[in-house]
Protein backbone atom coordinates (compact mmCIF):
# COMPACT_ATOMS: atom_id res chain seq x y z
CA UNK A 1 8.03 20.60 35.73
CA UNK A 2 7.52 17.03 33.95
CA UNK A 3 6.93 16.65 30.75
CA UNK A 4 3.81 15.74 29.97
CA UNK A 5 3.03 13.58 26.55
CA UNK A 6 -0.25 13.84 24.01
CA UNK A 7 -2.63 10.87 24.49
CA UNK A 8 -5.77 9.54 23.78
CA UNK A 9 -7.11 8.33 27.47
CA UNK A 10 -6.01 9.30 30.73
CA UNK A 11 -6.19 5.03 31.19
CA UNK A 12 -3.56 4.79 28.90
CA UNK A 13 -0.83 7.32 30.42
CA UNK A 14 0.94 3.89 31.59
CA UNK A 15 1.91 3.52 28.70
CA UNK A 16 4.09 6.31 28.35
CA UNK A 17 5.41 6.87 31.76
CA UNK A 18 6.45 2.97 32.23
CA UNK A 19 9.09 3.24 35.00
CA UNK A 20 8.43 7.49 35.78
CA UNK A 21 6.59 9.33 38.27
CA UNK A 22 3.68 7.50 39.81
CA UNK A 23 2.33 10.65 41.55
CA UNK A 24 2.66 12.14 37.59
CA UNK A 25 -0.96 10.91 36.20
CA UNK A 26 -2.83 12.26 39.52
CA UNK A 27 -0.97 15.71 38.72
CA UNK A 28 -2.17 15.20 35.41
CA UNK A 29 -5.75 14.58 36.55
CA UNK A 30 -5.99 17.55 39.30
CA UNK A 31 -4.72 20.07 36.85
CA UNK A 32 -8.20 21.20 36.43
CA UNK A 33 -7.96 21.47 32.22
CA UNK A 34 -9.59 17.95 30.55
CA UNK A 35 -7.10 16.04 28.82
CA UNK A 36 -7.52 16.96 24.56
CA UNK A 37 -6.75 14.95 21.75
CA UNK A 38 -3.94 16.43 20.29
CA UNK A 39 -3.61 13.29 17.39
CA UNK A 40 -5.35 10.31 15.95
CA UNK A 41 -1.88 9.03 15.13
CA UNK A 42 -0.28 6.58 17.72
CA UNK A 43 3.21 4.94 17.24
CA UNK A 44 4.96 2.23 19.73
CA UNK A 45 8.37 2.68 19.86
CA UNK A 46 9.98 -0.44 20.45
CA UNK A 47 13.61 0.18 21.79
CA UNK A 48 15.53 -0.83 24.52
CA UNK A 49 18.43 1.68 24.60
CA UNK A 50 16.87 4.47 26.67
CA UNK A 51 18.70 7.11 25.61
CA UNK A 52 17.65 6.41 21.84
CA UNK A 53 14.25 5.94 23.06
CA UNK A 54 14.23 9.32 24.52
CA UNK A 55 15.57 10.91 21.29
CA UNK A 56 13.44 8.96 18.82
CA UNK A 57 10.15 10.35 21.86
CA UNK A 58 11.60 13.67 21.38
CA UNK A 59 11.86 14.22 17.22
CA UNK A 60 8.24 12.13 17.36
CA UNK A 61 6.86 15.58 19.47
CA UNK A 62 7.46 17.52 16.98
CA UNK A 63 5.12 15.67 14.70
CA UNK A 64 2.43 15.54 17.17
CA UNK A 65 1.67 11.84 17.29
CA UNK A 66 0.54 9.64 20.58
CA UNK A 67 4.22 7.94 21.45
CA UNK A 68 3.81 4.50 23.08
CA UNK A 69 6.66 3.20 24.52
CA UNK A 70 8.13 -0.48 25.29
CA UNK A 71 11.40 -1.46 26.39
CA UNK A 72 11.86 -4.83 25.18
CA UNK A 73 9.99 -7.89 22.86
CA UNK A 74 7.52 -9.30 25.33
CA UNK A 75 6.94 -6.21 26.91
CA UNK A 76 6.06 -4.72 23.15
CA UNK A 77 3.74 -8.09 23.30
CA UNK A 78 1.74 -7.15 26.02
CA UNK A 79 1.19 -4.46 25.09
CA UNK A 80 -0.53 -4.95 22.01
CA UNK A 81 -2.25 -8.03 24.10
CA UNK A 82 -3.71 -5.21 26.33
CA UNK A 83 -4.24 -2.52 23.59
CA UNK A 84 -8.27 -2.89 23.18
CA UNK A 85 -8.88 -3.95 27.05
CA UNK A 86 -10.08 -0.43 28.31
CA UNK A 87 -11.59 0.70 25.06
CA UNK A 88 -12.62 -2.14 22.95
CA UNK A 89 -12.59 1.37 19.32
CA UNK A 90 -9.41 1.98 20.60
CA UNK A 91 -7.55 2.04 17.30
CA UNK A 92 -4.39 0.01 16.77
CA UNK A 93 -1.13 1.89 16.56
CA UNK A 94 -0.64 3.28 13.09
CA UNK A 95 3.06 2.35 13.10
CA UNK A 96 6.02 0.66 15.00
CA UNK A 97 8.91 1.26 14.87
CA UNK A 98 10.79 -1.92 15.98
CA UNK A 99 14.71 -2.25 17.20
CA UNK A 100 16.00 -5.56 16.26
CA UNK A 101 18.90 -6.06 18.98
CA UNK A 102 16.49 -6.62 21.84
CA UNK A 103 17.42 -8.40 24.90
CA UNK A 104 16.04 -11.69 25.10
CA UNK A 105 13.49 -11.83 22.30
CA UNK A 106 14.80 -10.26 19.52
CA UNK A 107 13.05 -8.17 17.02
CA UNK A 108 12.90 -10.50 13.94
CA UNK A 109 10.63 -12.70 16.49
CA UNK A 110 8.69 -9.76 17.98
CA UNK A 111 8.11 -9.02 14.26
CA UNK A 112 7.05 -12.31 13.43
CA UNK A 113 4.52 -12.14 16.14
CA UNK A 114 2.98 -9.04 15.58
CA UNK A 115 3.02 -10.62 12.09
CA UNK A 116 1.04 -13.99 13.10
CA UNK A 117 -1.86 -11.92 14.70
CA UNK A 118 -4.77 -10.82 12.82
CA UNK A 119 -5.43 -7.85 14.11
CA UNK A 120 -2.09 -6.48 14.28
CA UNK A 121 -0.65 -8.40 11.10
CA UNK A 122 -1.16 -5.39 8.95
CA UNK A 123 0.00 -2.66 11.26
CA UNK A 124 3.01 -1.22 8.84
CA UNK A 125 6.49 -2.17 11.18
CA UNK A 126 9.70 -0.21 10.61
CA UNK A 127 12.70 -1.27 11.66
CA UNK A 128 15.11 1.14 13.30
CA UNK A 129 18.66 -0.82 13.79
CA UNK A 130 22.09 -0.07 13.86
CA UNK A 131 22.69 -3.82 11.60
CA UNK A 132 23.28 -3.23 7.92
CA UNK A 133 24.24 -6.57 7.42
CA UNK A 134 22.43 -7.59 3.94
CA UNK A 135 21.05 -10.59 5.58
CA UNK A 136 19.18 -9.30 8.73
CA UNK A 137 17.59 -6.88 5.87
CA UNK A 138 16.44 -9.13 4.13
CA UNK A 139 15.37 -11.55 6.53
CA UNK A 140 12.97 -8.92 8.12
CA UNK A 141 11.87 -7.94 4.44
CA UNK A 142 10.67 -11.65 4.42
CA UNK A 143 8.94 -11.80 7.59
CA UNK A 144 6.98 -8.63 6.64
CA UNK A 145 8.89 -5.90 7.72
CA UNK A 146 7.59 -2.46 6.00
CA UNK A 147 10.54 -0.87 6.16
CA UNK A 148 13.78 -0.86 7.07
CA UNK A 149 16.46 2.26 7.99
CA UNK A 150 19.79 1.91 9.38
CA UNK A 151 20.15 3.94 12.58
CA UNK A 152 22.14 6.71 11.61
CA UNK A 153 25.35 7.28 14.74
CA UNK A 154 24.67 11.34 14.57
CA UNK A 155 21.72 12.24 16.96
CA UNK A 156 20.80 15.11 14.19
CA UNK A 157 20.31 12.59 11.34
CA UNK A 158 18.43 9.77 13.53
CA UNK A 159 15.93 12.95 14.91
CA UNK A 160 15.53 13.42 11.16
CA UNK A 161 15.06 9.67 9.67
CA UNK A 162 12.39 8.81 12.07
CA UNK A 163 10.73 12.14 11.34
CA UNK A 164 10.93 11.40 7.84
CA UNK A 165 9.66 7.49 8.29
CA UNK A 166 6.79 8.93 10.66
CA UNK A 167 5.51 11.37 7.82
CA UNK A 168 5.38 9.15 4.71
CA UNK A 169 3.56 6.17 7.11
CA UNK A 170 1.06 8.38 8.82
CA UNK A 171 0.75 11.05 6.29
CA UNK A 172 1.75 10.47 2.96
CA UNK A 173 1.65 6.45 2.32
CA UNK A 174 -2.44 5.64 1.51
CA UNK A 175 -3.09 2.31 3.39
CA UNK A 176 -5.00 -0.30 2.17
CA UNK A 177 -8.62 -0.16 4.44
């Protein structure tokens, strides 16, 4: 059967399903069990490459955390625009994790974005990209990047790095309140 994700609100299974199953949220619904909180953690995925989407969704499972995903810059935009709409408590994502070689608007200037907005200026923003080029790291160490890892090319070792980046931000890293 489908695979069905850990979220918050039922409103907010868009989110995860962008481009899936419509018919997949009334399943959800007529299941007969209410829909449990399985984590207060949320991250948004920002990636375009679905296959790397799908693996960086998958090793994410394993940590139990709400996975929001978007598939390019404006679309990452929108929804962080829409975040608080249904639910004005909803609490922001507690990390992103942001590629930079987006089509059309490229990271650096999704980063710079989230960046310029007050309530989403101090979400912590990891970069996931396949550039190592000592320029583009430092360039989105200056325009307040939190981290930044260079996508490993073995599956095994990306599943791994963005376990390891998910644990220290949601678990181990104390944030200022």
């Amino acid at each position: 059967g489908p695979h069905y994700f850990p979220f918050r609100h039922a409103s907010c299974f868009r989110c995860f399903m962008t481009g899936a199953d419509p018919l997949a949220r009334e399943r959800l619904q007529t299941r007969g069990q209410p829909v449990k909180e399985v984590s207060e953690k949320t991250i948004l995925i920002v990636e375009d490459e679905m296959p790397i989407r799908a693996l960086l969704r998958n090793a994410l499972e394993e940590i139990s955390v709400e996975i929001v995903e978007a598939v390019d810059g404006p679309n990452a935009l929108d929804l962080l625009e829409e975040w608080r709409e249904e639910d004005p408590f909803r609490p922001w994502p507690d990390l992103i994790l942001l590629d930079l070689g987006l089509p059309g608007m490229g990271g650096l200037q999704v980063l710079g974005k989230i960046r310029k907005r007050e309530e989403t200026r101090r979400i912590p923003v990891v970069i996931f990209s396949s550039d190592d080029q000592a320029l583009v790291v430092r360039t989105a160490y200056e325009r307040g990047a939190n981290g930044y890892v260079v996508k490993p090319v073995r599956a095994t070792l990306l599943r791994e790095s963005v376990k390891a980046v998910a644990n220290y931000w949601l678990h181990w890293n104390a944030m200022a309140q």
